[in-house]
PDB file of N, CA and C in Angstrom:
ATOM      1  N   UNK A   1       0.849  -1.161   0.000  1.00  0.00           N
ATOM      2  CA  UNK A   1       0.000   0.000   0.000  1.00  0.00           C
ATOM      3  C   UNK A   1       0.898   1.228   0.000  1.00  0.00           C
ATOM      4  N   UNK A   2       0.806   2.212  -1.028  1.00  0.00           N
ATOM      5  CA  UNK A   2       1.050   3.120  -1.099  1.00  0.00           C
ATOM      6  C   UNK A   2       0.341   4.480  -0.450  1.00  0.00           C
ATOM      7  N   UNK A   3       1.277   5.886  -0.166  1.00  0.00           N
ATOM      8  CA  UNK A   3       0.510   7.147   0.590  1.00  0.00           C
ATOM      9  C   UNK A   3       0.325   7.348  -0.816  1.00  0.00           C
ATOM     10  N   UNK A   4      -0.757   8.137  -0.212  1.00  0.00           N
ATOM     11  CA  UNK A   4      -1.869   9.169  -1.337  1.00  0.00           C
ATOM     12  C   UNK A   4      -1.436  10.493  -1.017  1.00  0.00           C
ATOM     13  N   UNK A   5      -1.333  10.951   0.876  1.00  0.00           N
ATOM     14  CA  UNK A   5      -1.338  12.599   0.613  1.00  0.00           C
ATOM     15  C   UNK A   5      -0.961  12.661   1.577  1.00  0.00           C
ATOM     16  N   UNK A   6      -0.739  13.856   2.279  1.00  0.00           N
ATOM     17  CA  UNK A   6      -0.508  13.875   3.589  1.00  0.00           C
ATOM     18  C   UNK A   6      -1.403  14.919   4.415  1.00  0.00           C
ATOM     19  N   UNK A   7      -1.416  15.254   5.722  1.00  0.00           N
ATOM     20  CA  UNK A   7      -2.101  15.327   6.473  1.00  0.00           C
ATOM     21  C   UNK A   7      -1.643  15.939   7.698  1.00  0.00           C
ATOM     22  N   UNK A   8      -1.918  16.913   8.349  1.00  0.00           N
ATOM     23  CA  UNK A   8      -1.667  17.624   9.971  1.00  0.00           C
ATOM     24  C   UNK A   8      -2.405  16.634  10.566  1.00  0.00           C
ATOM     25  N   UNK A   9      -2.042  16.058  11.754  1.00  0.00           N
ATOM     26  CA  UNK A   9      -2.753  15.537  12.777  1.00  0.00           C
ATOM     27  C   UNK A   9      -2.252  16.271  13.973  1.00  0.00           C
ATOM     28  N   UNK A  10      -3.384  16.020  15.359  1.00  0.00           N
ATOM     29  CA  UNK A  10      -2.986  16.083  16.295  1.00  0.00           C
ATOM     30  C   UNK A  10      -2.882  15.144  17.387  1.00  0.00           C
ATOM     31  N   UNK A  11      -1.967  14.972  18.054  1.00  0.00           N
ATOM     32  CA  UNK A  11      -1.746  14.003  18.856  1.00  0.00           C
ATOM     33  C   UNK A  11      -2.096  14.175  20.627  1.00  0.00           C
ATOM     34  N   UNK A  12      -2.456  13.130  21.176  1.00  0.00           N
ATOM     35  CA  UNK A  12      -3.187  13.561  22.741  1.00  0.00           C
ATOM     36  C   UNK A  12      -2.341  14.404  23.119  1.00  0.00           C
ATOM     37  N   UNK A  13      -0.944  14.787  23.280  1.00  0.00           N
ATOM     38  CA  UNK A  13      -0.362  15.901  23.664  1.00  0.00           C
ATOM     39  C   UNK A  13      -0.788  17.081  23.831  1.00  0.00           C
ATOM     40  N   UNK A  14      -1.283  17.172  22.894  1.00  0.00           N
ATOM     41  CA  UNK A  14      -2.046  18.290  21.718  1.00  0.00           C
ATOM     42  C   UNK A  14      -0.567  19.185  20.844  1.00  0.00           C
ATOM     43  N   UNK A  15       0.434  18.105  20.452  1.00  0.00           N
ATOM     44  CA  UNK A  15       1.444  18.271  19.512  1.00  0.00           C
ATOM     45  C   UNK A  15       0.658  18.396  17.924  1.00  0.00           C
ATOM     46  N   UNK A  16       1.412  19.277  17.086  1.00  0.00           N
ATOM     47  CA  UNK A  16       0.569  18.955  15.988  1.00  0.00           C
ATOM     48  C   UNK A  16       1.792  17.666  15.081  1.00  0.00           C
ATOM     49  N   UNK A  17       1.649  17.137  14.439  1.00  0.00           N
ATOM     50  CA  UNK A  17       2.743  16.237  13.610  1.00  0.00           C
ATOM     51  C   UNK A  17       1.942  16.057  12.015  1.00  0.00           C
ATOM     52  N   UNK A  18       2.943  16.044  10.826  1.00  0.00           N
ATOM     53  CA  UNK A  18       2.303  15.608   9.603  1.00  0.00           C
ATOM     54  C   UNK A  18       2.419  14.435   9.122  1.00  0.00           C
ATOM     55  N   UNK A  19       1.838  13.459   9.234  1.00  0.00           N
ATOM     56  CA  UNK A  19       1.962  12.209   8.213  1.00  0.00           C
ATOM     57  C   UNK A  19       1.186  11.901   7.049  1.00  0.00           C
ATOM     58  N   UNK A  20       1.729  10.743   6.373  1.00  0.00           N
ATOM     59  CA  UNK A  20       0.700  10.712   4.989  1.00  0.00           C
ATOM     60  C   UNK A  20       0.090   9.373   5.623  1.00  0.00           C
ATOM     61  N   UNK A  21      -0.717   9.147   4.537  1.00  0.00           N
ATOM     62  CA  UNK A  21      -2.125   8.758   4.651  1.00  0.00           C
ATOM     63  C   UNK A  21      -2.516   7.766   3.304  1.00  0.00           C
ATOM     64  N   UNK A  22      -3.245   6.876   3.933  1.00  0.00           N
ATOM     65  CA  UNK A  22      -3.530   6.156   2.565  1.00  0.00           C
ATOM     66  C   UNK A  22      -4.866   5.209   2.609  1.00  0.00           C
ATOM     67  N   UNK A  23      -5.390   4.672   1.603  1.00  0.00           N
ATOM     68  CA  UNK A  23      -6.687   4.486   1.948  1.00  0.00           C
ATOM     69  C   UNK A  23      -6.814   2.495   1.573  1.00  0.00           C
ATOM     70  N   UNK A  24      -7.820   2.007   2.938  1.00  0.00           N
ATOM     71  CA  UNK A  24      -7.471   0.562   2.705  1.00  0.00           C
ATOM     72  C   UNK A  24      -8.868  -0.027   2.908  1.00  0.00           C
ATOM     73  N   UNK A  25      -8.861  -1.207   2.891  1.00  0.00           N
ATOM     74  CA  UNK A  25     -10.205  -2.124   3.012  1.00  0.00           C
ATOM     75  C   UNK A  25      -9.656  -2.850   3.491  1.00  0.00           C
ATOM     76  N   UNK A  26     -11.167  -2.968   4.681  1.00  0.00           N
ATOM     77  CA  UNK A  26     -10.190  -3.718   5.921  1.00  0.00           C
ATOM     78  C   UNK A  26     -11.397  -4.256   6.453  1.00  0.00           C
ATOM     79  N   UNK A  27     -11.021  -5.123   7.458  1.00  0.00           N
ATOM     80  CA  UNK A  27     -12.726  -6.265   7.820  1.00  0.00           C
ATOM     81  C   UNK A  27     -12.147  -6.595   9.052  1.00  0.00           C
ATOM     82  N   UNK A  28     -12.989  -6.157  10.349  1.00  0.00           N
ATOM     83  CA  UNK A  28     -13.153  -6.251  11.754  1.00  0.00           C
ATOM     84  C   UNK A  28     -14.064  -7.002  12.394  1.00  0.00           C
ATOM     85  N   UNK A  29     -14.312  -8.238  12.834  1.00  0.00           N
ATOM     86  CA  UNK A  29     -15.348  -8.754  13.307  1.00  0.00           C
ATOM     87  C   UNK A  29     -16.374  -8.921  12.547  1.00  0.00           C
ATOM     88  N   UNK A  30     -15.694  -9.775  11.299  1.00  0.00           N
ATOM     89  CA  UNK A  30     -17.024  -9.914  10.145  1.00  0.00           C
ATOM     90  C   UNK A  30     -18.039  -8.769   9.572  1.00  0.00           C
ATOM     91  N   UNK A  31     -17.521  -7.379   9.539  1.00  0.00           N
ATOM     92  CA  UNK A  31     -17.534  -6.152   8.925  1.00  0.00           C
ATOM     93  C   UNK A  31     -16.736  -5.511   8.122  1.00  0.00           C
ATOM     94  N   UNK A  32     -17.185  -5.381   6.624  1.00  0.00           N
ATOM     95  CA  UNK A  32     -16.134  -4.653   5.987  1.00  0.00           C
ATOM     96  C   UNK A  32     -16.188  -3.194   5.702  1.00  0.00           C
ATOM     97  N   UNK A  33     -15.119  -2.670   6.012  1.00  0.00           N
ATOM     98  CA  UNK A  33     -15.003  -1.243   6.055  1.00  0.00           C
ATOM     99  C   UNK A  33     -14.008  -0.344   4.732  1.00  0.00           C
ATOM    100  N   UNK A  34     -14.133   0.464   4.081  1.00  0.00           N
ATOM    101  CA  UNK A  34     -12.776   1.291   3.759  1.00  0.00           C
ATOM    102  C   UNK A  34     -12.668   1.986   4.140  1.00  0.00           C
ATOM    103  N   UNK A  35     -11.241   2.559   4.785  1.00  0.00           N
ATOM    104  CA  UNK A  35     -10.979   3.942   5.241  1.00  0.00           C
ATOM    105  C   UNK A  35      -9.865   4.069   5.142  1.00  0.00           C
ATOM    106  N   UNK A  36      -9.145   5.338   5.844  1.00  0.00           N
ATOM    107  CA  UNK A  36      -8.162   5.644   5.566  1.00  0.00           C
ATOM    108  C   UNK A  36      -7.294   5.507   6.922  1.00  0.00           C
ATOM    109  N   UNK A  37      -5.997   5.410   6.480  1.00  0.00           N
ATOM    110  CA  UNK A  37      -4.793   5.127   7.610  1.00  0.00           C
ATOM    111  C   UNK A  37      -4.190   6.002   7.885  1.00  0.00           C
ATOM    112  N   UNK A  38      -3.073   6.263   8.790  1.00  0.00           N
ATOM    113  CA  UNK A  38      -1.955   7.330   8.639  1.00  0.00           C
ATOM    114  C   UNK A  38      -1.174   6.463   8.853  1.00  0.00           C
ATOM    115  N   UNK A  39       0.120   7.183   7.825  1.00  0.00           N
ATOM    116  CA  UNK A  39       1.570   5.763   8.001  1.00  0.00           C
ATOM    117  C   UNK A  39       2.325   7.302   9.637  1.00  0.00           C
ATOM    118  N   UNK A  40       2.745   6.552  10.366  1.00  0.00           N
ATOM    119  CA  UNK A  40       3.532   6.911  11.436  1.00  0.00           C
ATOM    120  C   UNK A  40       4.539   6.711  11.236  1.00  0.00           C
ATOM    121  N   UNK A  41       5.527   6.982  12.143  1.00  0.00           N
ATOM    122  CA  UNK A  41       7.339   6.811  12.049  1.00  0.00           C
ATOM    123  C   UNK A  41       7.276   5.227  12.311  1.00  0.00           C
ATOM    124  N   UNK A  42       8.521   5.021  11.726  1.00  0.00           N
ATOM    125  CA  UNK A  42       8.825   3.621  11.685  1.00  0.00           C
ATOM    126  C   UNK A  42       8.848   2.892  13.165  1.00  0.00           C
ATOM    127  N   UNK A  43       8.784   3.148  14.508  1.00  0.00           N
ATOM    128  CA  UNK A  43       9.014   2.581  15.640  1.00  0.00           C
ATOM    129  C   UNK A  43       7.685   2.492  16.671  1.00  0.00           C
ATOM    130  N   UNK A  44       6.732   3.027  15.636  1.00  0.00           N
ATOM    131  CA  UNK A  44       5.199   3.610  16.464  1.00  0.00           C
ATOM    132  C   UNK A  44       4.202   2.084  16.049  1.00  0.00           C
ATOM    133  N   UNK A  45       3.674   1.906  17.245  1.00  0.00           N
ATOM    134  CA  UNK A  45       2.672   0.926  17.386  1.00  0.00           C
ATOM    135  C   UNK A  45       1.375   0.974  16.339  1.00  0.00           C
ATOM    136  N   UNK A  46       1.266  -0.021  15.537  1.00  0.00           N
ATOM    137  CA  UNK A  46      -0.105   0.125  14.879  1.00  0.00           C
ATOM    138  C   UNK A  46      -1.075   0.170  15.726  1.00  0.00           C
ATOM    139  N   UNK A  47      -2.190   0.752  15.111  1.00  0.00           N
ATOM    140  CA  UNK A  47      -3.714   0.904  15.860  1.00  0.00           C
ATOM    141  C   UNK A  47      -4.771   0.785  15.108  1.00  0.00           C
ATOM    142  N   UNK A  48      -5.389   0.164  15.465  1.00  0.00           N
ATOM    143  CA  UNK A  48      -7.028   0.288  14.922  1.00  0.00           C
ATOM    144  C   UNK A  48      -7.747   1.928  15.391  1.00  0.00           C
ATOM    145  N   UNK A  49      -8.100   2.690  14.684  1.00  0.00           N
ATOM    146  CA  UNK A  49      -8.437   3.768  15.364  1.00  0.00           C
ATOM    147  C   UNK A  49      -9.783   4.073  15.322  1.00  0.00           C
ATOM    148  N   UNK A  50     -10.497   5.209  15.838  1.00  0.00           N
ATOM    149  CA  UNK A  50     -11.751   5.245  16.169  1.00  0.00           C
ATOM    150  C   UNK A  50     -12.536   5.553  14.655  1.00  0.00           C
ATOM    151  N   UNK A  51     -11.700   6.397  13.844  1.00  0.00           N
ATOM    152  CA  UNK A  51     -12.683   6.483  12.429  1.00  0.00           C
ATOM    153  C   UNK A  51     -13.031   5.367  11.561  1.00  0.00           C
ATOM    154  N   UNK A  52     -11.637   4.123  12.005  1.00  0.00           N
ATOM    155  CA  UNK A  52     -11.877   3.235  10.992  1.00  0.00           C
ATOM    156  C   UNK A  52     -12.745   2.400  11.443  1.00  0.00           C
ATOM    157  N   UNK A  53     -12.884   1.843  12.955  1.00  0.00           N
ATOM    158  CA  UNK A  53     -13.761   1.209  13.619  1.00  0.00           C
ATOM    159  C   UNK A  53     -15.589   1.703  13.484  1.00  0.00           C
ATOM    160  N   UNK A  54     -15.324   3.333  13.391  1.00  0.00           N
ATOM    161  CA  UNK A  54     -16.994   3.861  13.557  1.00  0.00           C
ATOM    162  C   UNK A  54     -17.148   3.515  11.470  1.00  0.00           C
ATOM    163  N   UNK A  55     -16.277   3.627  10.493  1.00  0.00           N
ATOM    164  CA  UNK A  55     -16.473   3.207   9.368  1.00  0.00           C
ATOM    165  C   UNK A  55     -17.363   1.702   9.172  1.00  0.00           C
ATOM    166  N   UNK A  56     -16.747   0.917  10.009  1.00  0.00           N
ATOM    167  CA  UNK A  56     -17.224  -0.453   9.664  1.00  0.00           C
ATOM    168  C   UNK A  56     -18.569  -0.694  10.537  1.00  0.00           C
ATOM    169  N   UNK A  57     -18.760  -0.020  11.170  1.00  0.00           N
ATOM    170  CA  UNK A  57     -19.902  -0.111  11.875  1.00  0.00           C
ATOM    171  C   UNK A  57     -19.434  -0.490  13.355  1.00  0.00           C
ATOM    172  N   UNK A  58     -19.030   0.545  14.314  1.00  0.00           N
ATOM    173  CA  UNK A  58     -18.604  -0.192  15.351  1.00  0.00           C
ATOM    174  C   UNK A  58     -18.709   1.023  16.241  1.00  0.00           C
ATOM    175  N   UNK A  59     -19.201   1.395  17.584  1.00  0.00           N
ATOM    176  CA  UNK A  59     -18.926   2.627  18.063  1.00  0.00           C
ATOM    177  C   UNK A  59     -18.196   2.461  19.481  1.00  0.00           C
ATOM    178  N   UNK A  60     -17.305   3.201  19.581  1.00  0.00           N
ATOM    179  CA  UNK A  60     -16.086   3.407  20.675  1.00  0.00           C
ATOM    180  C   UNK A  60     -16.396   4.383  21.783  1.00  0.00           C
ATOM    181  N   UNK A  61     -16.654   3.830  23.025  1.00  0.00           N
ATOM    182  CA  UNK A  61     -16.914   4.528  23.877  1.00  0.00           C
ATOM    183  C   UNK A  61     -15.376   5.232  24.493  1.00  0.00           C
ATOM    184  N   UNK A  62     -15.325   6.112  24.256  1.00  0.00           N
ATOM    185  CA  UNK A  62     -13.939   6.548  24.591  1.00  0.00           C
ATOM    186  C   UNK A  62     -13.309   6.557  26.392  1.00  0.00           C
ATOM    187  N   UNK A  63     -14.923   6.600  27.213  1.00  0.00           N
ATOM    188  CA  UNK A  63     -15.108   6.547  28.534  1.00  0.00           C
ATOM    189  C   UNK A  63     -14.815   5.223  29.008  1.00  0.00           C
ATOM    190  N   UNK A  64     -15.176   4.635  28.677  1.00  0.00           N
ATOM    191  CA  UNK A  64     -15.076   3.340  29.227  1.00  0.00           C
ATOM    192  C   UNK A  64     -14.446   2.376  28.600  1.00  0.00           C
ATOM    193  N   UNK A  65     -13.375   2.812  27.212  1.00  0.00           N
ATOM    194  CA  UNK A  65     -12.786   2.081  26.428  1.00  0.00           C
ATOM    195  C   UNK A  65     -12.753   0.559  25.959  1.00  0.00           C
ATOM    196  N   UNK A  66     -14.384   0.725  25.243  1.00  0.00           N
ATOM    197  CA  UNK A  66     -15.196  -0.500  25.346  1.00  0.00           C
ATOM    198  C   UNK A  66     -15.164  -0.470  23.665  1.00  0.00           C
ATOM    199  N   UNK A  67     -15.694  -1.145  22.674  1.00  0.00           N
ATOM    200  CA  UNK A  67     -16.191  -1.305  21.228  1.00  0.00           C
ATOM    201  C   UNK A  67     -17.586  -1.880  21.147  1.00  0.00           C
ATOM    202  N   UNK A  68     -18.158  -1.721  20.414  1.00  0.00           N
ATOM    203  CA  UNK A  68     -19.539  -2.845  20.784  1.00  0.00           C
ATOM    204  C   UNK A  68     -19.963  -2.340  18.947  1.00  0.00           C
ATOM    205  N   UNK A  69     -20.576  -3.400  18.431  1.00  0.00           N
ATOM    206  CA  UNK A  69     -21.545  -3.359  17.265  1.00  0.00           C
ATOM    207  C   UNK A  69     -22.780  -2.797  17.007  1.00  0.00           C
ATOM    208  N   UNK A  70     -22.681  -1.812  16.357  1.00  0.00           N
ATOM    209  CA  UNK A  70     -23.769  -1.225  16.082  1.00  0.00           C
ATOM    210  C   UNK A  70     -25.031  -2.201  15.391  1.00  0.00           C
ATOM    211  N   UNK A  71     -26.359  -2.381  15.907  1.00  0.00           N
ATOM    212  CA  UNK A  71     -27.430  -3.026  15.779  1.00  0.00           C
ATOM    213  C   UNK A  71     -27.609  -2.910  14.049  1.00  0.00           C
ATOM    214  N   UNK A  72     -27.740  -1.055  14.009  1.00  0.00           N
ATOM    215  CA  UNK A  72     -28.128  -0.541  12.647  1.00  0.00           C
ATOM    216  C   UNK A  72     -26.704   0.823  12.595  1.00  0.00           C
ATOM    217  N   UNK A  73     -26.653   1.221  11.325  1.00  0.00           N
ATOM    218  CA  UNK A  73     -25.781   2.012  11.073  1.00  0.00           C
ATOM    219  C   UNK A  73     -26.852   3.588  11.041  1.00  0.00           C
ATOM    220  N   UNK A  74     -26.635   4.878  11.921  1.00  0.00           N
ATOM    221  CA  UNK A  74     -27.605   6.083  11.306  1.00  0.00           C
ATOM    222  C   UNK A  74     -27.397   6.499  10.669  1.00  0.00           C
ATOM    223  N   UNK A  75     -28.850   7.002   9.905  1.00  0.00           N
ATOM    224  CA  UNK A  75     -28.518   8.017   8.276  1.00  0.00           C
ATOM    225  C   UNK A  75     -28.759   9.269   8.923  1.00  0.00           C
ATOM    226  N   UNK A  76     -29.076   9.413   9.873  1.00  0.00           N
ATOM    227  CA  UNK A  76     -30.041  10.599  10.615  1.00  0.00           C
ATOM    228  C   UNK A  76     -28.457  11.648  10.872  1.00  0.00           C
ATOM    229  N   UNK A  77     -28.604  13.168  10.778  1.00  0.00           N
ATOM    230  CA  UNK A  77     -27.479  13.902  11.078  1.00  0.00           C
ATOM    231  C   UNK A  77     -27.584  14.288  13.184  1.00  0.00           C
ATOM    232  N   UNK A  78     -26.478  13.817  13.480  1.00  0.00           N
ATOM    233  CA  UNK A  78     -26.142  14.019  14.755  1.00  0.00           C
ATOM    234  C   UNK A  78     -26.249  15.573  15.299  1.00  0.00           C
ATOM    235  N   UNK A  79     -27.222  15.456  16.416  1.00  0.00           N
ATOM    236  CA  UNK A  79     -26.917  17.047  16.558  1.00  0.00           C
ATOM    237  C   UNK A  79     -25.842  17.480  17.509  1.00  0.00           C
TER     238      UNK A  79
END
């Protein structure tokens, strides 16, 4: 897999850092998702992260650092 582009992120620090980015299809608990990655420095831990997880249908309680399957996916806009 090749980067496509790159990207400002921010990190819990609240450091800003730029990496590139690239876009994959990927399947979590018998859900398939596409989304996009960020490539990190070579010594940094992969992660499943919260956009690609809420992509495939999955929502992350950040409180209680739980995952659970969404029943149905909403079309409805969040207020």
């Amino acid at each position: 897999m090749a980067p496509i582009g790159k990207r400002t992120y921010e990190l819990a620090s609240g450091e800003h850092v730029e990496y590139e980015y690239g876009s994959v299809q990927m399947r979590f608990l018998g859900e398939f998702a596409v989304t996009r990655i960020a490539f990190g420095p070579d010594d940094c831990e992969p992660r499943l992260g919260f956009i690609a997880l809420g992509s495939a249908g999955f929502d992350v309680d950040l409180n209680s650092r739980t995952v659970r399957k969404l029943r149905a996916r909403p079309l409805k806009r969040v207020a």
